[in-house]
C-alpha atoms as a PDB file:
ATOM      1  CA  UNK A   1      -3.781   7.060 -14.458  1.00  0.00           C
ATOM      2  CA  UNK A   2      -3.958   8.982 -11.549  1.00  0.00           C
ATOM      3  CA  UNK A   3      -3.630   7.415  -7.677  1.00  0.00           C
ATOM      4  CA  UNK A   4      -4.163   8.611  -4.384  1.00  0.00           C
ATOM      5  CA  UNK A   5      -3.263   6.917  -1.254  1.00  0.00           C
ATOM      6  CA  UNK A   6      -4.921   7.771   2.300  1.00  0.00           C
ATOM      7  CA  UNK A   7      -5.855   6.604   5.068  1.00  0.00           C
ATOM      8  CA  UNK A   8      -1.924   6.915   6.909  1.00  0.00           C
ATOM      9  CA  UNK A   9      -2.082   8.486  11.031  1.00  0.00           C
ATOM     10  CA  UNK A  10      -0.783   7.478  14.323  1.00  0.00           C
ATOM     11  CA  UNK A  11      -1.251   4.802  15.636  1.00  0.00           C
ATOM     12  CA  UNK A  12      -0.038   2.525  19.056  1.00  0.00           C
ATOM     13  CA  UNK A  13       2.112  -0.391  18.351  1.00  0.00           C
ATOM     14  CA  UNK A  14       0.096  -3.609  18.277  1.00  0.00           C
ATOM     15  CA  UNK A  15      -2.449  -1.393  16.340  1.00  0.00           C
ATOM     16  CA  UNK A  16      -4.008  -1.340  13.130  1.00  0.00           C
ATOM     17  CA  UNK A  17      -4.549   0.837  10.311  1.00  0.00           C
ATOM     18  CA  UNK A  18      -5.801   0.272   6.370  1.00  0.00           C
ATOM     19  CA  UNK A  19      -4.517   2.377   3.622  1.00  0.00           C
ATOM     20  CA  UNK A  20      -6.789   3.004   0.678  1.00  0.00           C
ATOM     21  CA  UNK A  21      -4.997   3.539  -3.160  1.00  0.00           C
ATOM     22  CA  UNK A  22      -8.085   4.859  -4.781  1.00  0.00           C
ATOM     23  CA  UNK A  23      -7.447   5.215  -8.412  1.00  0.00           C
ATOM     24  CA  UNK A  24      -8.740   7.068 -11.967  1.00  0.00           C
ATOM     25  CA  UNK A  25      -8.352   5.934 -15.503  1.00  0.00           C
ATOM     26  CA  UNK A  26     -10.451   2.603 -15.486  1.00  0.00           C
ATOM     27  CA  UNK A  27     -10.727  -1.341 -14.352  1.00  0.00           C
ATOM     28  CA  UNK A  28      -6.934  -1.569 -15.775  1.00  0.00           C
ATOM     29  CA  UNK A  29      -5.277   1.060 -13.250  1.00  0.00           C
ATOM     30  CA  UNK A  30      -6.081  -1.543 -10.436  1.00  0.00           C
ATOM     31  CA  UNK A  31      -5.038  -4.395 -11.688  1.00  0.00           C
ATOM     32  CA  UNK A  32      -1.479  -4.342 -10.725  1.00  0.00           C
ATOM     33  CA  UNK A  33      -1.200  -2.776  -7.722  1.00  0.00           C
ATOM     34  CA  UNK A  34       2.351  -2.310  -5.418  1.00  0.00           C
ATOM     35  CA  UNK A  35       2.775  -0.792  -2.279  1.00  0.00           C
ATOM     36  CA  UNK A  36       6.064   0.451  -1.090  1.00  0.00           C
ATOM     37  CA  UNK A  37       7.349   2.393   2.111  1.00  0.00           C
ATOM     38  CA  UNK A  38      10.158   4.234   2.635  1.00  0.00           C
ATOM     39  CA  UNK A  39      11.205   4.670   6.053  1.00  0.00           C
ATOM     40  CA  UNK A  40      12.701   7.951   7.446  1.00  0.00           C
ATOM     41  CA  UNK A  41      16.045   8.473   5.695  1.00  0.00           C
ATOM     42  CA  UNK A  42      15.926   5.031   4.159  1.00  0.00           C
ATOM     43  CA  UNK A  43      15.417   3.990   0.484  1.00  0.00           C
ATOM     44  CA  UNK A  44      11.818   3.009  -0.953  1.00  0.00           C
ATOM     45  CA  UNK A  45      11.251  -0.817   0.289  1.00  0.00           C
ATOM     46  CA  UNK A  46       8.688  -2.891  -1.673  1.00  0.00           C
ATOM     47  CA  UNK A  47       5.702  -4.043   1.095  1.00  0.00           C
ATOM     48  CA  UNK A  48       3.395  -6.252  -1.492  1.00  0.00           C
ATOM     49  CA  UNK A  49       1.535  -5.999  -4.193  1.00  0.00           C
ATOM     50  CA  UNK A  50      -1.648  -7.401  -6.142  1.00  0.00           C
ATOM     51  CA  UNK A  51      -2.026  -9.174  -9.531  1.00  0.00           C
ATOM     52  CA  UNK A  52      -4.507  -9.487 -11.979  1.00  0.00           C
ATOM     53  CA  UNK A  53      -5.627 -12.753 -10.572  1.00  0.00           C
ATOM     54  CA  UNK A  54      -6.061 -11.608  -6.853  1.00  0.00           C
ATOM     55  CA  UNK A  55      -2.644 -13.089  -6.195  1.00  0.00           C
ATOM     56  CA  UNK A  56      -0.944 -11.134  -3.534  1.00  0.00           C
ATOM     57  CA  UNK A  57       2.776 -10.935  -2.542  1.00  0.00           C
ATOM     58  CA  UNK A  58       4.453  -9.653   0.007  1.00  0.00           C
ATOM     59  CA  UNK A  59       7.643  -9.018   1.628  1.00  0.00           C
ATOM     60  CA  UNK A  60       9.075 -11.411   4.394  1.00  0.00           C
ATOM     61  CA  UNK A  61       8.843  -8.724   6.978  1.00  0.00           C
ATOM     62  CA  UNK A  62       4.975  -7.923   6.943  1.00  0.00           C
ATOM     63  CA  UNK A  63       4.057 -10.945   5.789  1.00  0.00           C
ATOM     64  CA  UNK A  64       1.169 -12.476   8.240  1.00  0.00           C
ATOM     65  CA  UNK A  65       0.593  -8.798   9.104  1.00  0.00           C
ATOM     66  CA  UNK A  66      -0.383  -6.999   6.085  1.00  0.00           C
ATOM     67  CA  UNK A  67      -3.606  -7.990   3.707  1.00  0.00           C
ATOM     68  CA  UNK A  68      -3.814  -6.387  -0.092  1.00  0.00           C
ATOM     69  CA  UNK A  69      -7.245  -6.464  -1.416  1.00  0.00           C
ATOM     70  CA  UNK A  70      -8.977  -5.014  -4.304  1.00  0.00           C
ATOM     71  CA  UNK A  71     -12.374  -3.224  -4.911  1.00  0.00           C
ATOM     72  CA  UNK A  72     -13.284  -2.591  -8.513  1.00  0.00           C
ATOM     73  CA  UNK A  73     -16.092  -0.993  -7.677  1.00  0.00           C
ATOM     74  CA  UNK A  74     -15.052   1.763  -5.728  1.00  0.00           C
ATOM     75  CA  UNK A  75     -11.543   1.508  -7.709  1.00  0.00           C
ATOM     76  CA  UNK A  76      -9.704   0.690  -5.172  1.00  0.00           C
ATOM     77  CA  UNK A  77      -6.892  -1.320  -3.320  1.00  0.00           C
ATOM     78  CA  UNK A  78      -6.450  -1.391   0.096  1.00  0.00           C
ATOM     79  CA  UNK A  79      -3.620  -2.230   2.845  1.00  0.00           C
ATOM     80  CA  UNK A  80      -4.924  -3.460   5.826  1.00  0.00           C
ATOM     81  CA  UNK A  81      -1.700  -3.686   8.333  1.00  0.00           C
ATOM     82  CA  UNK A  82      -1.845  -5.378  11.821  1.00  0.00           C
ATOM     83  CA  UNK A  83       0.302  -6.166  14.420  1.00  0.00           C
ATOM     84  CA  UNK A  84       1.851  -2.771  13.544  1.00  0.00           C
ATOM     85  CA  UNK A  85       5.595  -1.913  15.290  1.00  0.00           C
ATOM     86  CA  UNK A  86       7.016   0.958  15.305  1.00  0.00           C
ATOM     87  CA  UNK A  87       9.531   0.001  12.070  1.00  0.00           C
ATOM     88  CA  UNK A  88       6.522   0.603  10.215  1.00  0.00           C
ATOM     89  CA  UNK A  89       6.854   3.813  10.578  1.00  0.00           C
ATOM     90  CA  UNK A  90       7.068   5.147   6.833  1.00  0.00           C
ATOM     91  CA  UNK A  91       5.586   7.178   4.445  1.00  0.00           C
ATOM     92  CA  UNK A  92       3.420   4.200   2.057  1.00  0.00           C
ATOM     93  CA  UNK A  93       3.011   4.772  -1.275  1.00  0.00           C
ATOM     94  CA  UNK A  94       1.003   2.630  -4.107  1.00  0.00           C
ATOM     95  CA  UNK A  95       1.908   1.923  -7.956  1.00  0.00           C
ATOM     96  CA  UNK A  96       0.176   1.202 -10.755  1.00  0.00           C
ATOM     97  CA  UNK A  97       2.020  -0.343 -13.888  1.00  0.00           C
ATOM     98  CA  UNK A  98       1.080  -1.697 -17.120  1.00  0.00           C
ATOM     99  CA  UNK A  99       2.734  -2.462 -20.504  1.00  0.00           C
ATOM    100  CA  UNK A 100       5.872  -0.679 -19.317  1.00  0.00           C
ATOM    101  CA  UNK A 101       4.868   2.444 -17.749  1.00  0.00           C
ATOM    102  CA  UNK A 102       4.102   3.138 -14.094  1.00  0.00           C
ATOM    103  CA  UNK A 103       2.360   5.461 -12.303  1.00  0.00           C
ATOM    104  CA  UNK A 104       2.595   6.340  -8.495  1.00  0.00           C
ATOM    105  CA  UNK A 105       0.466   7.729  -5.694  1.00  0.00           C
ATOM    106  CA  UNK A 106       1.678  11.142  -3.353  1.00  0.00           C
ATOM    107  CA  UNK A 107       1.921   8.908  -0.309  1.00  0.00           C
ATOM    108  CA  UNK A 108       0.598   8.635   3.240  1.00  0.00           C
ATOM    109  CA  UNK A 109       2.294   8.556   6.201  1.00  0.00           C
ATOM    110  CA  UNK A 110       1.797   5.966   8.954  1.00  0.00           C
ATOM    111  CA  UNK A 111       3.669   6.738  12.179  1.00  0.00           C
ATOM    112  CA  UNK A 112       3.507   4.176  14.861  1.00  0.00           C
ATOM    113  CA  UNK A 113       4.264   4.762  18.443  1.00  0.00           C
ATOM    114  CA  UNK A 114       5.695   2.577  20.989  1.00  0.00           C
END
């Protein structure tokens, strides 16, 4: 399984962006789907992440703001974030895992200005 996230920039607070985790190896790649951020001299923070079902998840403080959705046909999972402040500043990566192993994207990085 290979993933690669783009889609990252600047953008104004108040803004929006969408981040696209386009991945290789087949259907079952995309299934279970995590994005994560880690901010600028911070640890890796978990943002959300997709489930088999189309269940989504997502952590307290983007919930409202942040939408994961999935595209099978383009193999793909998206992040569309709103409402964007400049905390969400961060370098987003996505995750694939399955039956014990995991597999990660190179990252983008979103840098929002006040």
């Amino acid at each position: 399984v290979q993933l690669q996230a783009s889609g990252g920039g600047l953008v104004q607070a108040g803004g929006s962006l969408k981040l696209s985790c386009a991945a290789s190896g087949g259907a079952s790649s995309i299934r279970y789907i995590a994005w994560y951020r880690q901010r600028p001299g911070q640890e890796r923070d978990w943002v959300g992440r997709i489930i088999p079902s189309g269940g989504t998840e997502y952590a307290d403080d983007v919930k409202g703001r942040f939408t994961i959705s999935r595209d099978y046909g383009k193999m793909t999972v998206y992040l569309q974030m709103s409402s964007l402040r400049p905390e969400d500043t961060a370098v987003y990566y996505c995750k694939s895992w399955s039956r014990g192993s995991e597999w990660w994207g190179q990252g983008t990085l979103v840098t929002v200005s006040s």
